[in-house]
C-alpha atoms as a PDB file:
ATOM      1  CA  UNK A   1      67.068 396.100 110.822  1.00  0.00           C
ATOM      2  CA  UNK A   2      64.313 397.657 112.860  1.00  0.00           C
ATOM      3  CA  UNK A   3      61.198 395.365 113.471  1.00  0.00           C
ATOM      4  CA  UNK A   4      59.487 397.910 111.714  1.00  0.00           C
ATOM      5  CA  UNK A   5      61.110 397.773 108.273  1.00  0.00           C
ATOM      6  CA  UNK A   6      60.347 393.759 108.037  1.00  0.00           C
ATOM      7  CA  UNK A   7      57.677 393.230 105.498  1.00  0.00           C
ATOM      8  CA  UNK A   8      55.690 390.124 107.008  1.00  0.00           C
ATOM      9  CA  UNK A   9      52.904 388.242 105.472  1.00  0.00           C
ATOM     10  CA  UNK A  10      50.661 385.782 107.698  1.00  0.00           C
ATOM     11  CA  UNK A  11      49.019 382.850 106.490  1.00  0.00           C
ATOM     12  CA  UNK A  12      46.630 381.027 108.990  1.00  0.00           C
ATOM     13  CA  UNK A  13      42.340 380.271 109.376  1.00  0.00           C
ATOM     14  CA  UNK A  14      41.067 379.317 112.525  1.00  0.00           C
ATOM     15  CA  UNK A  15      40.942 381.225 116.063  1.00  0.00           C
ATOM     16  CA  UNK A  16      44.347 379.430 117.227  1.00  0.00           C
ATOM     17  CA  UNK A  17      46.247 381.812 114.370  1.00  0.00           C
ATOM     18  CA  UNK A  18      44.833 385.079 115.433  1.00  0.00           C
ATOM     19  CA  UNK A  19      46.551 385.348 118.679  1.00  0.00           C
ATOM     20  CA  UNK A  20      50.117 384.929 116.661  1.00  0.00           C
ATOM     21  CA  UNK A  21      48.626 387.802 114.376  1.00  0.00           C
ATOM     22  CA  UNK A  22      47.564 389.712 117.123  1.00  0.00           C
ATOM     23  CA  UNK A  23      50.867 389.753 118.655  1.00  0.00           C
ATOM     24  CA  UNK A  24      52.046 390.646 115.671  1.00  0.00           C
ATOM     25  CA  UNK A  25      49.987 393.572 115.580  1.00  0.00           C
ATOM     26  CA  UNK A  26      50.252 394.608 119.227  1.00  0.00           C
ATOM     27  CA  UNK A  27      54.290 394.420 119.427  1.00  0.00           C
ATOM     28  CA  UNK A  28      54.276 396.827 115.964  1.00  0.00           C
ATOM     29  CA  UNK A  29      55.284 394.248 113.449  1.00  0.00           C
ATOM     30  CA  UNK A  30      54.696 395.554 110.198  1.00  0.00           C
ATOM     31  CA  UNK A  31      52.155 393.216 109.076  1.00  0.00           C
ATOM     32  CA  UNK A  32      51.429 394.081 104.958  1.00  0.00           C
ATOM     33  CA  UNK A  33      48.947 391.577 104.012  1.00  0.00           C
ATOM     34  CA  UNK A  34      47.264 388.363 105.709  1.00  0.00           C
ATOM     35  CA  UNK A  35      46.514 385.157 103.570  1.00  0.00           C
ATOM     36  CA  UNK A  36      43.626 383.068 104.833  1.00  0.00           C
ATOM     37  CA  UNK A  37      41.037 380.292 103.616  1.00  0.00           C
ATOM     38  CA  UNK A  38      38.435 381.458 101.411  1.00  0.00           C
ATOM     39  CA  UNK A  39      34.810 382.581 102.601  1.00  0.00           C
ATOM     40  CA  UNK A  40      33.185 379.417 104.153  1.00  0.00           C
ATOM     41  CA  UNK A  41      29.596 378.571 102.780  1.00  0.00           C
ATOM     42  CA  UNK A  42      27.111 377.993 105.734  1.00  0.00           C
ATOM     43  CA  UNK A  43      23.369 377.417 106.386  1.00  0.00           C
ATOM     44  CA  UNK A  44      20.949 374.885 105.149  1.00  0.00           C
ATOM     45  CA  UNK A  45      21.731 376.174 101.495  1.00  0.00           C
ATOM     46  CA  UNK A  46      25.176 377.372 101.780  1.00  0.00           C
ATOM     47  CA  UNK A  47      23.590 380.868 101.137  1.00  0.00           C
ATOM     48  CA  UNK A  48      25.702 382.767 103.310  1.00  0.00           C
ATOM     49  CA  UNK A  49      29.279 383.435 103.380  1.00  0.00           C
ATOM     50  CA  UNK A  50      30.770 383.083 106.595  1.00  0.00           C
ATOM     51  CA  UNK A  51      34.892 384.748 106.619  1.00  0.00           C
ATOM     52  CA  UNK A  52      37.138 383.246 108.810  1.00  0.00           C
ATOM     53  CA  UNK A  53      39.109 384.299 112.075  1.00  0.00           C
ATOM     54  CA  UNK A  54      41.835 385.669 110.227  1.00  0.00           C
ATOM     55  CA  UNK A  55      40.005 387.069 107.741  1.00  0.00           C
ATOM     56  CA  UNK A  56      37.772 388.811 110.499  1.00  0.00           C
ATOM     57  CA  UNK A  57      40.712 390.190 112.519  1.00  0.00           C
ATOM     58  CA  UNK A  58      42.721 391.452 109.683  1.00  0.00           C
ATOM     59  CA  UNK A  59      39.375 393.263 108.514  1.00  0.00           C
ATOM     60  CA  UNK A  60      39.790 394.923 111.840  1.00  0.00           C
ATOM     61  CA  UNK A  61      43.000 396.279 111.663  1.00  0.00           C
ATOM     62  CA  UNK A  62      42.592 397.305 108.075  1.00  0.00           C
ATOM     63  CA  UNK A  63      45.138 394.674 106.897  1.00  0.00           C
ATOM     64  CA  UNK A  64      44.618 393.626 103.571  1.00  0.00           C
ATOM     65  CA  UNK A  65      43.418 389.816 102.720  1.00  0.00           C
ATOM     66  CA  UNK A  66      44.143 387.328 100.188  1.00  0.00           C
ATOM     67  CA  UNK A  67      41.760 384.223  99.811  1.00  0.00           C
ATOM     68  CA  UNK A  68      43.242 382.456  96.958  1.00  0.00           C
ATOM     69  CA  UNK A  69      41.483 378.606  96.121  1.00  0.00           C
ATOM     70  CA  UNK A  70      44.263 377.544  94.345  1.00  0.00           C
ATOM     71  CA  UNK A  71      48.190 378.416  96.011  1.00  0.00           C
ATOM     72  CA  UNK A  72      49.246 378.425  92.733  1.00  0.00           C
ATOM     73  CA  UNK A  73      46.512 380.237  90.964  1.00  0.00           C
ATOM     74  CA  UNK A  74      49.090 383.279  88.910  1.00  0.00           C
ATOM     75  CA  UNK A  75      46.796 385.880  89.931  1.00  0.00           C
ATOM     76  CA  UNK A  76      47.712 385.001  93.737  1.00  0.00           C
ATOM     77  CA  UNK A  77      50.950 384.798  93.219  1.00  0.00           C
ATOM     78  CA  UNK A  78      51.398 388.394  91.528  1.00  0.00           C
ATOM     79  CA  UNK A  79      49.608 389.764  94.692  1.00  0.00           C
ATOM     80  CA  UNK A  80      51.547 388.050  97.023  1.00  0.00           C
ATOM     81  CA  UNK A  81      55.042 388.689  94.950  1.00  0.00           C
ATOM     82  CA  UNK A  82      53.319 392.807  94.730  1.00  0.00           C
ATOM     83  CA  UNK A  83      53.721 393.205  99.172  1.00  0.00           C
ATOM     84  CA  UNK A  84      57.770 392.478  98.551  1.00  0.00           C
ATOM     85  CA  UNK A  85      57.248 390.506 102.055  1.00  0.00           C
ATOM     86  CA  UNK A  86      60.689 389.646 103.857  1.00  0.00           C
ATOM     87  CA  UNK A  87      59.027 387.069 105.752  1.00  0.00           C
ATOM     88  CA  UNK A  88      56.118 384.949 105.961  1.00  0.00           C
ATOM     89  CA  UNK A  89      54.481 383.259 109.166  1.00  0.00           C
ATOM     90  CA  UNK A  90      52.374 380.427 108.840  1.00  0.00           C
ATOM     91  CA  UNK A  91      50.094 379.378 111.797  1.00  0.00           C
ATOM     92  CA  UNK A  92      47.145 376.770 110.915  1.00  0.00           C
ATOM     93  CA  UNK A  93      47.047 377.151 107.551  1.00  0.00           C
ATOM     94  CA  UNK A  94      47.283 374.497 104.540  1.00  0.00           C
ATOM     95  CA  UNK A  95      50.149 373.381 102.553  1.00  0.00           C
ATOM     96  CA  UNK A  96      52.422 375.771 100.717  1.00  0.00           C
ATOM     97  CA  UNK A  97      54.003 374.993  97.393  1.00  0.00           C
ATOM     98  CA  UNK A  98      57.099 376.035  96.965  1.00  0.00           C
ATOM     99  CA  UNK A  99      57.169 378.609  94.950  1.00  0.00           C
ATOM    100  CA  UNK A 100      55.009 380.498  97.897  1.00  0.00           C
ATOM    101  CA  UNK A 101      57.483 379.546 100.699  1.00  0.00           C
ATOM    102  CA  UNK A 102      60.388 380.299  98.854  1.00  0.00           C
ATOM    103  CA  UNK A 103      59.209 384.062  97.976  1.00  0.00           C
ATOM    104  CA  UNK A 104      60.363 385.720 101.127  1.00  0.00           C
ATOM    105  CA  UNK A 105      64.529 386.904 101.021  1.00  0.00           C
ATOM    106  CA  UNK A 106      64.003 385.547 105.018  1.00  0.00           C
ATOM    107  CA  UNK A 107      61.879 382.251 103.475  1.00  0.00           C
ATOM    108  CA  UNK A 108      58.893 380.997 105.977  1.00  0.00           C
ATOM    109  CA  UNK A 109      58.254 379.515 109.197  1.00  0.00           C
ATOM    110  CA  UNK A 110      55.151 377.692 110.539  1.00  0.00           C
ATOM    111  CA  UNK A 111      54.202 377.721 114.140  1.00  0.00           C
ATOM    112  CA  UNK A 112      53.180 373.967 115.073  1.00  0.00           C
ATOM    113  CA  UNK A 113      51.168 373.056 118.009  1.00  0.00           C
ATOM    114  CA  UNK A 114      53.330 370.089 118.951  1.00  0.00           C
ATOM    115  CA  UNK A 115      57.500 369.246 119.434  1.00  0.00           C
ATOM    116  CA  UNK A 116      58.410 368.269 116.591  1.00  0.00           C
ATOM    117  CA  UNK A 117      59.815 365.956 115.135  1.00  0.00           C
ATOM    118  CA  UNK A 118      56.084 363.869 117.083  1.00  0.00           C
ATOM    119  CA  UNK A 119      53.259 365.042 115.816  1.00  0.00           C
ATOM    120  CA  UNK A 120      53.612 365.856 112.232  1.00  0.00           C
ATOM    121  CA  UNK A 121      49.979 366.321 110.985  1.00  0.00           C
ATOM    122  CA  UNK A 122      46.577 368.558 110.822  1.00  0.00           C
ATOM    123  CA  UNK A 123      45.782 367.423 114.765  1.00  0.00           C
ATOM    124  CA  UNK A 124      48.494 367.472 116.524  1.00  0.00           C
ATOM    125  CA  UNK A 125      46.630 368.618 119.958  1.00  0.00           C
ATOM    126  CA  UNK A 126      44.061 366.219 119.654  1.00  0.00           C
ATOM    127  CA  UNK A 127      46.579 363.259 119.169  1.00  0.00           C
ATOM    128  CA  UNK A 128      48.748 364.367 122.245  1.00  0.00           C
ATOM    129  CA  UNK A 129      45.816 363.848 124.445  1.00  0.00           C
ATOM    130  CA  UNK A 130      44.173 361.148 122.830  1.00  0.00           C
ATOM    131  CA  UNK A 131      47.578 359.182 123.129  1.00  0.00           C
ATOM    132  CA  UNK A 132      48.062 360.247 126.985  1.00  0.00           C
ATOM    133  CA  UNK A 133      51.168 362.521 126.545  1.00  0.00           C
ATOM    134  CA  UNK A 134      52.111 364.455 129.984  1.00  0.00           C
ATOM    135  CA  UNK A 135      53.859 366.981 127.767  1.00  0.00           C
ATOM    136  CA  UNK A 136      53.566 368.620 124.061  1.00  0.00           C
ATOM    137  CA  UNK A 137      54.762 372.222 123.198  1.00  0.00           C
ATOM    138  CA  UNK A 138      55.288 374.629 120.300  1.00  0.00           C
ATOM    139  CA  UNK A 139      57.674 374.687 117.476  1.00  0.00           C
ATOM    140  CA  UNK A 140      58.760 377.057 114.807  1.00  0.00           C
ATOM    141  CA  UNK A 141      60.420 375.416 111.979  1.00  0.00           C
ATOM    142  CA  UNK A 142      61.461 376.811 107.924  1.00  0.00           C
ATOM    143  CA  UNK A 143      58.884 375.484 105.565  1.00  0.00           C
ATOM    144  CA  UNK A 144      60.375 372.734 102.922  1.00  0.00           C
ATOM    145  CA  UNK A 145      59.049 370.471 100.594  1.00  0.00           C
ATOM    146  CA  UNK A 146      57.169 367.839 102.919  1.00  0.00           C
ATOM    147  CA  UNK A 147      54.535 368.583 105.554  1.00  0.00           C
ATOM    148  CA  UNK A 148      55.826 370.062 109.239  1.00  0.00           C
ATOM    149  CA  UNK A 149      59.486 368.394 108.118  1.00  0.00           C
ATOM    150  CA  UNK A 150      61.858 371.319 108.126  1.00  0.00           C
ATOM    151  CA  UNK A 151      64.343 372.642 110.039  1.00  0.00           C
ATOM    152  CA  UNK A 152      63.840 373.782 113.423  1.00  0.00           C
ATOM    153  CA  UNK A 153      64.121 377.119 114.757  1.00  0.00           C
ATOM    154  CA  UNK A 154      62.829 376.832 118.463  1.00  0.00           C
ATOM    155  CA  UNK A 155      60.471 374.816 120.790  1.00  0.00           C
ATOM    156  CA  UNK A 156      58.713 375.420 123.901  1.00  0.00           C
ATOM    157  CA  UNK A 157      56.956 372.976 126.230  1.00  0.00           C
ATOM    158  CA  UNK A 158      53.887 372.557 127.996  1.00  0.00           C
ATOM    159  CA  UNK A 159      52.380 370.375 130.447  1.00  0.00           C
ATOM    160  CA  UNK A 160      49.491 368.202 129.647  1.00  0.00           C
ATOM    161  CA  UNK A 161      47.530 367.831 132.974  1.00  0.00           C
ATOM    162  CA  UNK A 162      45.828 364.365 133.735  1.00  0.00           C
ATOM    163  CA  UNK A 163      42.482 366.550 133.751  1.00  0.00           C
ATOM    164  CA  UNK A 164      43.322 368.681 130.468  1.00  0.00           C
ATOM    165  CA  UNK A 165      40.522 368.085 127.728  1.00  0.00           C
ATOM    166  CA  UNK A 166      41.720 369.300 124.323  1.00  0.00           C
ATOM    167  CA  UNK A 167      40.220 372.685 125.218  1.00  0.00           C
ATOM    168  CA  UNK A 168      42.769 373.307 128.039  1.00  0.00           C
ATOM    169  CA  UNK A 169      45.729 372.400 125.614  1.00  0.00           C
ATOM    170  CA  UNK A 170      44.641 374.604 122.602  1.00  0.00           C
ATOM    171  CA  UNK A 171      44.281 377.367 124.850  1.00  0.00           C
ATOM    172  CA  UNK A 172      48.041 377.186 126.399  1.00  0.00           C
ATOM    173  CA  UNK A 173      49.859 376.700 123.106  1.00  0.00           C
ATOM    174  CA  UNK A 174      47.813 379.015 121.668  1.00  0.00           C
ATOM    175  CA  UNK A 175      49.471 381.722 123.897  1.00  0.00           C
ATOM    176  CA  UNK A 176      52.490 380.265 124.186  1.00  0.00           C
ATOM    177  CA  UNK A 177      52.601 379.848 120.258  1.00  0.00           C
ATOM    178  CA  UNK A 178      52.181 383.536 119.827  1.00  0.00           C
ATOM    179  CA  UNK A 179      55.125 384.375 122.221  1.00  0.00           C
ATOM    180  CA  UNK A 180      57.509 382.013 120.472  1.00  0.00           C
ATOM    181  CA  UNK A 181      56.360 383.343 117.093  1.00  0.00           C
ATOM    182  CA  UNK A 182      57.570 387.173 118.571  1.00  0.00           C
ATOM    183  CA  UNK A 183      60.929 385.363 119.456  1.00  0.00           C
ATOM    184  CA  UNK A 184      61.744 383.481 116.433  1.00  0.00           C
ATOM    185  CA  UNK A 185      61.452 386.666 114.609  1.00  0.00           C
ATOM    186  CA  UNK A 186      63.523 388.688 116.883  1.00  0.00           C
ATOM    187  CA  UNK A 187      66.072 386.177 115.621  1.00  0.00           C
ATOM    188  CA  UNK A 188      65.714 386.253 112.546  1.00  0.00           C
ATOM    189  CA  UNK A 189      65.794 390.482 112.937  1.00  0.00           C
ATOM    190  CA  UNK A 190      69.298 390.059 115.184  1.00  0.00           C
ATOM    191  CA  UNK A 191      70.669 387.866 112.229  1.00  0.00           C
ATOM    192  CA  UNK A 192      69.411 389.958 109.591  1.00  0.00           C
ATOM    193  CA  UNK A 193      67.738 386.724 108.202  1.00  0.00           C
ATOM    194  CA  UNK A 194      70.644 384.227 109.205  1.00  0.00           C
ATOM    195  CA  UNK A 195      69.026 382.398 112.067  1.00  0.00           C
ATOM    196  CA  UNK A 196      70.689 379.273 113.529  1.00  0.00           C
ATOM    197  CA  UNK A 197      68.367 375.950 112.857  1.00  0.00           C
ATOM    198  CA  UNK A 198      68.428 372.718 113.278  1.00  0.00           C
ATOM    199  CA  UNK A 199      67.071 369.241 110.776  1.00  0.00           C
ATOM    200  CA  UNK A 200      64.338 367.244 112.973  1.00  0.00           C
ATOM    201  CA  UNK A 201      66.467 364.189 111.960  1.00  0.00           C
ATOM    202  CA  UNK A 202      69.174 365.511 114.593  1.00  0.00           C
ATOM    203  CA  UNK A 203      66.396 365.509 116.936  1.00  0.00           C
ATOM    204  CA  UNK A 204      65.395 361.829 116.954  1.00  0.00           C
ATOM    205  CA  UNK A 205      66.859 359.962 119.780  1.00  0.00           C
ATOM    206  CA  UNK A 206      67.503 355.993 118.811  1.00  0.00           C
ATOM    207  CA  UNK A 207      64.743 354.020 119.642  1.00  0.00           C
ATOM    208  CA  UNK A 208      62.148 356.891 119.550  1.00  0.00           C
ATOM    209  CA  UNK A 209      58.869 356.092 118.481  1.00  0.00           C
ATOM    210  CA  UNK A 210      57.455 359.023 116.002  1.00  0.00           C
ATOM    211  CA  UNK A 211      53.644 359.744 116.174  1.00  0.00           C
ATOM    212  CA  UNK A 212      51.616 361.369 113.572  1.00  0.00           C
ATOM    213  CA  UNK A 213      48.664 363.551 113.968  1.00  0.00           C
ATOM    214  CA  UNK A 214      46.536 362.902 110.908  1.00  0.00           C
ATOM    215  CA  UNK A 215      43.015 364.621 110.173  1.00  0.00           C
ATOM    216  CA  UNK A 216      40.219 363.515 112.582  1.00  0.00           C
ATOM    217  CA  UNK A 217      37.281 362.163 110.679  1.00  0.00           C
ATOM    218  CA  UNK A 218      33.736 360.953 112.254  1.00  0.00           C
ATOM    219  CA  UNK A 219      35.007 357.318 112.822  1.00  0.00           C
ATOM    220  CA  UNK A 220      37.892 358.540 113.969  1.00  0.00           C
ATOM    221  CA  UNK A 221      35.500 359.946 116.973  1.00  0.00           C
ATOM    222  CA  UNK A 222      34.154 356.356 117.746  1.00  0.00           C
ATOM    223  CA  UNK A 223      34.985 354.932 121.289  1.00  0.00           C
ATOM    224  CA  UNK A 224      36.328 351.128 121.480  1.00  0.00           C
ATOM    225  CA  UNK A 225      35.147 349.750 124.892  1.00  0.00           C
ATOM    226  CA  UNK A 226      36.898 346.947 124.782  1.00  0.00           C
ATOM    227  CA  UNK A 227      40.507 349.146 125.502  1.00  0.00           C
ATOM    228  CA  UNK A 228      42.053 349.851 129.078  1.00  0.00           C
ATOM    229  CA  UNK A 229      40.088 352.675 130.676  1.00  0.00           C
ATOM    230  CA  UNK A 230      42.767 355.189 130.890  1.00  0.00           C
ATOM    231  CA  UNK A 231      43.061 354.954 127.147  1.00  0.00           C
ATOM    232  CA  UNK A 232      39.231 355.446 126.653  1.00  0.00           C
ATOM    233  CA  UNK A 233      39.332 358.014 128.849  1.00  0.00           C
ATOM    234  CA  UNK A 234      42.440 360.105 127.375  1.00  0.00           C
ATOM    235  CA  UNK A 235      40.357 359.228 124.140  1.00  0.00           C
ATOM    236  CA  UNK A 236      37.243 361.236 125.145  1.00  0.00           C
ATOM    237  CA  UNK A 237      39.243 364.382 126.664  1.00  0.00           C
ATOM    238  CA  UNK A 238      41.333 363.787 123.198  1.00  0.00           C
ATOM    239  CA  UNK A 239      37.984 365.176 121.616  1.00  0.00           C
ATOM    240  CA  UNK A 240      36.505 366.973 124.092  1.00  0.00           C
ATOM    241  CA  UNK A 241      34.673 369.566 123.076  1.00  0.00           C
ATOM    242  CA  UNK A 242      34.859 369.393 119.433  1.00  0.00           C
ATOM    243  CA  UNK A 243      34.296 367.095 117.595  1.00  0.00           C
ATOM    244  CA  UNK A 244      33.266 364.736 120.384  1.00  0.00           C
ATOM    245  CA  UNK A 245      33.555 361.147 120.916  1.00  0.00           C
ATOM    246  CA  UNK A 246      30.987 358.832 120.285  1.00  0.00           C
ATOM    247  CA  UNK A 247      29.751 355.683 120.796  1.00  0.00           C
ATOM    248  CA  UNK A 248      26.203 354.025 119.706  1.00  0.00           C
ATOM    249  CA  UNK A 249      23.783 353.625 122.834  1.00  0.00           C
ATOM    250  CA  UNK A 250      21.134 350.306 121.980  1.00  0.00           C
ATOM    251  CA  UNK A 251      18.512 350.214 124.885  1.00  0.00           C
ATOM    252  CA  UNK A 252      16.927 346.919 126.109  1.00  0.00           C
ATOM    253  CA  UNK A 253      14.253 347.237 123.113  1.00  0.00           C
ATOM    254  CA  UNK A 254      17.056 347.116 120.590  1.00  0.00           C
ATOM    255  CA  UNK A 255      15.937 350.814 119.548  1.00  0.00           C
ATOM    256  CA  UNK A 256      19.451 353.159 118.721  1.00  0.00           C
ATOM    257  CA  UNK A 257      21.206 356.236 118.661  1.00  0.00           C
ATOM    258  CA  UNK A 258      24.105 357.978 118.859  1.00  0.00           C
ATOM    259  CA  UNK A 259      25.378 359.008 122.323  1.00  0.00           C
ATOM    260  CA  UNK A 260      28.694 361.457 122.516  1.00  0.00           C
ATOM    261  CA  UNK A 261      30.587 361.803 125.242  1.00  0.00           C
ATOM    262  CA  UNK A 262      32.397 365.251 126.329  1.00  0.00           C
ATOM    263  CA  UNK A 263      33.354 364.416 130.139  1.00  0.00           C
ATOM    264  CA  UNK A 264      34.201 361.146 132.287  1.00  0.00           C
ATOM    265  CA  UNK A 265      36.103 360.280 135.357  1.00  0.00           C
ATOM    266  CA  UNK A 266      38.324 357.531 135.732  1.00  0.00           C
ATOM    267  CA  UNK A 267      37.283 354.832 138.739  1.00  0.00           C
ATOM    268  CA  UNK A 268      39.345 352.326 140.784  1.00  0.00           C
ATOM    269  CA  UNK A 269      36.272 349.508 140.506  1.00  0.00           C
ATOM    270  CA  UNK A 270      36.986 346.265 138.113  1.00  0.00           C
ATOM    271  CA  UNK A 271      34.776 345.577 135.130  1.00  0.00           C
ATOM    272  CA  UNK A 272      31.927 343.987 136.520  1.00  0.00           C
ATOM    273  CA  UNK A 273      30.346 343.575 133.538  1.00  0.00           C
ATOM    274  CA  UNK A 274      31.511 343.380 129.627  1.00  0.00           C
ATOM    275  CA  UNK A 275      33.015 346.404 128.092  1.00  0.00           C
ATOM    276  CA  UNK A 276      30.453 349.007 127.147  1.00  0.00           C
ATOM    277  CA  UNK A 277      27.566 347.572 129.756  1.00  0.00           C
ATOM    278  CA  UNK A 278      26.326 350.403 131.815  1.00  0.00           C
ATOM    279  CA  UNK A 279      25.649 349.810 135.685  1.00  0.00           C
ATOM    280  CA  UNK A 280      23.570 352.721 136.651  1.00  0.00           C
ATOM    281  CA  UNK A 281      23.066 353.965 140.661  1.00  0.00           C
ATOM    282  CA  UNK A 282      22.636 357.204 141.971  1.00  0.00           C
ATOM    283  CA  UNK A 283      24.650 359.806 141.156  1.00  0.00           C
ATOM    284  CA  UNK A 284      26.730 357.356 139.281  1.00  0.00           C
ATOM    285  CA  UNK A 285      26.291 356.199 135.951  1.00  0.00           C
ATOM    286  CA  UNK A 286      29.590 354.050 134.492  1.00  0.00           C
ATOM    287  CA  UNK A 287      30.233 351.846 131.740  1.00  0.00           C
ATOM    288  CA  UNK A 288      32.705 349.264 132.071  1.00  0.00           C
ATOM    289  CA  UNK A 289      36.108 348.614 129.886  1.00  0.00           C
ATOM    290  CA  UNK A 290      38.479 345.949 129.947  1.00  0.00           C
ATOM    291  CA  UNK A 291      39.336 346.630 132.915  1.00  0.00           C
ATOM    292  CA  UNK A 292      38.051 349.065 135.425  1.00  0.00           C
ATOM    293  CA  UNK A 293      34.521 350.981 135.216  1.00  0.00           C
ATOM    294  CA  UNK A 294      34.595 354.668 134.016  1.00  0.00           C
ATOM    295  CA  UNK A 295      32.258 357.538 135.077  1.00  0.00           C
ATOM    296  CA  UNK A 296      30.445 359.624 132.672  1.00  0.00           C
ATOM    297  CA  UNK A 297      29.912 363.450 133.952  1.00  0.00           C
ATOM    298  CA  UNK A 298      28.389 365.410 130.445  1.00  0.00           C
ATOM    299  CA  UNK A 299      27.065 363.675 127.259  1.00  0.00           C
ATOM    300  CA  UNK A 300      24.727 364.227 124.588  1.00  0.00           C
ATOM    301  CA  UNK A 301      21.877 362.286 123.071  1.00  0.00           C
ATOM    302  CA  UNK A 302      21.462 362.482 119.663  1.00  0.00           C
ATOM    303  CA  UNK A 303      18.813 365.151 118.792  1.00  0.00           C
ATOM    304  CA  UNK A 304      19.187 366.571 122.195  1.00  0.00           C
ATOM    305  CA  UNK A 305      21.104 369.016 124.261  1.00  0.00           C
ATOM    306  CA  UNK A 306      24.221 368.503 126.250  1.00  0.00           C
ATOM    307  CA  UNK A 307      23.700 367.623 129.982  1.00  0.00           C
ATOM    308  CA  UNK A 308      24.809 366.179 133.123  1.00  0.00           C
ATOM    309  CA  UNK A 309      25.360 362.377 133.034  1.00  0.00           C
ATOM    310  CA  UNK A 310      23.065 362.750 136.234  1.00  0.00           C
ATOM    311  CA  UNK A 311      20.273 364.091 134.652  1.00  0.00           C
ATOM    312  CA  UNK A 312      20.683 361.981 131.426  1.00  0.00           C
ATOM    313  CA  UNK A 313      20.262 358.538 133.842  1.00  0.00           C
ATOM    314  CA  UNK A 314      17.337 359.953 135.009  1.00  0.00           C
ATOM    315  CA  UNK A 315      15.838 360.118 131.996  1.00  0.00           C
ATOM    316  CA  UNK A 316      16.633 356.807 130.906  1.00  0.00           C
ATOM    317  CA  UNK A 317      13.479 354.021 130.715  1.00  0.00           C
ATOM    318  CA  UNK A 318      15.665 351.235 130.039  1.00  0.00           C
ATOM    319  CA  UNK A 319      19.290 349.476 130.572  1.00  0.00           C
ATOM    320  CA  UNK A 320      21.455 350.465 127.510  1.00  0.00           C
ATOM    321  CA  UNK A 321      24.596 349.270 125.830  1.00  0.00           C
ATOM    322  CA  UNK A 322      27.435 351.037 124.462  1.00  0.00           C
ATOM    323  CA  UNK A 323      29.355 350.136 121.574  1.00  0.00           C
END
């Protein structure tokens, strides 16, 4: 089979599934429809309609688009059944019932942003970092009846740098999750639709501890002081720059607010004072956890911009807490 006679469908939403559809497009993949989230209301009134990535791209390229609310909604399902896809690709998208998944003659795979069997979940980057991992990856695995539990196809790593905010990592297995897409499909192509794969169960060592990546909510975002600061600051990078952690800032008046923080720096100096006092000096404004001081370098004050942690010590009036 020539990669241009394979029908493929892509499902996916956000910016991180355009570069796997891009490839796609760029390497001559004979892309026949794209399935994304439905127009996003936005504005004070949720007046305007605001399509997504996918949506946007596929627009572009004069691919048609299917927003269906419901997966299982008939009308969907006659569209999708019309495109007589051999394959569908899912990258970032929501969960697919089976009788969606199981259309294709080739079935579907999902690129993941982690190596699974770890990080089975809507925030799979985010947890990597927040949980200090040196290394995460990409896999591409056949859709089943449970979430990111099927059988794997191929991984890929990458290296999680001490430095790396969430930003850095997105960005790497974004690219490197459009390359593996390209290669899982040249698979599937060489095997006309027999690929080799293996169950994640085969690929739990004994004794392995398996970490999920659920949704990040608001509290999620909320930084415990009283923790080791390596695991604060993994925490803040873990969430740095969206959604952002936070922590409530109190000055001496008792007056406050909410204070996120995008950037800090690890120090070598021992708590001086209890976790989430500030010691402010120049050039150097640090709040202590249970155990060493750590440096904040950008944060933002509720109701204000985001800034330097230099300039934001300059305008302070007062001592502040952090909890």
């Amino acid at each position: 089979m020539k990669k241009e006679d394979l029908k493929i469908i892509f499902m996916g939403t956000p910016e991180f599934a355009v570069e796997t559809l891009r490839s796609l497009v760029e390497n001559g993949y004979n892309v026949v429809a794209a399935v994304t989230q439905p127009d996003k209301p936005v504005g004070r009134h949720g007046s305007v309609l605001c399509p997504s990535d996918v949506k946007k791209y596929a627009l572009e390229h004069n691919i048609p688009v299917l927003q269906p609310v419901k997966m299982k909604d008939p009308e969907f399902l006659e569209q999708l059944k019309s495109y007589e896809a051999d394959l569908q690709v899912v990258v970032a998208f929501r969960m697919l019932p089976e009788v969606v998944w199981a259309m294709p003659r080739f079935g579907t795979f999902n690129v993941h942003a982690a190596l699974l069997p770890q990080y089975r979940g809507a925030a799979p980057i985010n947890w990597a970092v927040i949980n200090g991992e040196t290394q995460t990856g990409v896999t591409t695995f056949f859709l089943d009846h449970d979430i990111d539990t099927g059988r794997i196809i191929m991984q890929e790593p990458f290296e999680i740098k001490d430095d790396y905010n969430v930003e850095d990592v997105y960005d790497g297995l974004m690219r490197l999750g459009a390359g593996i897409c390209i290669k899982t499909i040249e698979k599937i192509i060489e095997g006309e639709g027999s690929v080799e794969s293996m169950p994640q169960e085969d690929m739990i060592p004994v004794g392995t501890v398996l970490h999920d990546a659920p949704k990040i909510f608001k509290e999620t975002c909320r930084i415990d002081w009283n923790q080791p600061c390596k695991k604060v600051y993994d925490f803040i990078r873990g969430l740095s720059p969206v959604p952002g952690a936070w922590t409530e800032m109190t000055d001496e008046e008792g007056r406050t607010c909410v204070l996120k923080i995008y950037e800090a720096e690890k120090t070598d100096v021992s708590a001086s004072v209890a976790p989430g006092e500030t010691v402010v000096e120049k050039h150097s404004f640090t709040v202590a956890t249970n155990d060493k001081m750590l440096r904040l370098k950008t944060v933002q004050q509720q109701g204000k911009k985001r800034m330097s942690a230099d300039d934001f010590e300059n305008g302070l009036r007062s001592s502040i807490t952090l909890k």
